[in-house]
Protein backbone atom coordinates (compact mmCIF):
# COMPACT_ATOMS: atom_id res chain seq x y z
CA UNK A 1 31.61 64.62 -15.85
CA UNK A 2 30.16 65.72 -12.43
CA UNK A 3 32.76 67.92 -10.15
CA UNK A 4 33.19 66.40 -6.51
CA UNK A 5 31.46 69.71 -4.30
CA UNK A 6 33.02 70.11 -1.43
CA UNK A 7 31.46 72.77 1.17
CA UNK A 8 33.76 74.62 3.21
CA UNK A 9 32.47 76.00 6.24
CA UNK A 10 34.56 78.56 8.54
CA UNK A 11 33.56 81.76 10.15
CA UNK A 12 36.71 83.70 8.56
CA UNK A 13 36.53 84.60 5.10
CA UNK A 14 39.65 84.50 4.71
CA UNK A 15 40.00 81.15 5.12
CA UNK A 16 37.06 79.87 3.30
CA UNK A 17 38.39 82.22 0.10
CA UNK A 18 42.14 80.12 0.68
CA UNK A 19 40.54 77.14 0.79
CA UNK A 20 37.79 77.60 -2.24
CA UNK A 21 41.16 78.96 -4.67
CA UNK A 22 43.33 76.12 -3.49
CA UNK A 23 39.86 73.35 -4.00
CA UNK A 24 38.73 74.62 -7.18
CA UNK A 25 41.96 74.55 -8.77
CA UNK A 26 42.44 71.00 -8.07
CA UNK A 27 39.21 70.83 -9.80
CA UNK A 28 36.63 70.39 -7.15
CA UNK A 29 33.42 72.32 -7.01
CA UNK A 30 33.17 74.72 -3.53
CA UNK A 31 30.61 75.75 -2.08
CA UNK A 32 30.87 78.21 1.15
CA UNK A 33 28.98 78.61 4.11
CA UNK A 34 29.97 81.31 7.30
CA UNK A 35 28.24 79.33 10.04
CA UNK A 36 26.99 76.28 10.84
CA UNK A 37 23.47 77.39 10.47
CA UNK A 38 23.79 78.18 6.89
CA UNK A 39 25.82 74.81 5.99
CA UNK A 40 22.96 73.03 7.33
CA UNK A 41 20.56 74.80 5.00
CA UNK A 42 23.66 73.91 2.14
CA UNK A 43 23.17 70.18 2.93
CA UNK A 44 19.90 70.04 3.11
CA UNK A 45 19.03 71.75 -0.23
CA UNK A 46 19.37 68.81 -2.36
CA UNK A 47 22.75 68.80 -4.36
CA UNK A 48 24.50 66.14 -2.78
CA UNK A 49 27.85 67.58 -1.25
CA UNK A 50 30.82 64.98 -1.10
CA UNK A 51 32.73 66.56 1.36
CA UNK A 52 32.59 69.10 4.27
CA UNK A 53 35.79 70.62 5.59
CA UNK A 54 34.32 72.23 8.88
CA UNK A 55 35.29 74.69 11.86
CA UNK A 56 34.59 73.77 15.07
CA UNK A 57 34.60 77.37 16.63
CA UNK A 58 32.04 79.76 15.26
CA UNK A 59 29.30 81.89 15.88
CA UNK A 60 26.02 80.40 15.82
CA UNK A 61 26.17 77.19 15.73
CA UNK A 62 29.74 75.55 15.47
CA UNK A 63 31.47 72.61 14.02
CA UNK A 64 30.32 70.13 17.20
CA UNK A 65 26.48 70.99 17.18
């Protein structure tokens, strides 16, 4: 059975490591990215990613661009 992935991106690790606990014990697969740079790269690598909970304000590139 394939896991739902999920890629949380957010600038505070903090939050991402809340998030990826409370995901993963639900049973969904998490991937994290700090900026929007790097969850572009995530996307684009070729496992499909069901879901992207996203920041809008961080360094970089944030959640609008």
């Amino acid at each position: 059975m394939d896991l739902n992935k999920i890629l949380v991106v957010d600038d505070d690790p903090n939050i991402r490591e809340v998030l990826s606990v409370l995901l993963s014990s639900e049973g969904y697969e998490v991937e994290e990215a700090e900026n929007g740079k790097i969850a572009i790269e995530k996307v684009y690598s070729g496992d499909p990613i069901d879901l992207v909970v996203l920041d809008i304000m961080m360094p970089e590139m944030d959640g609008v661009e």
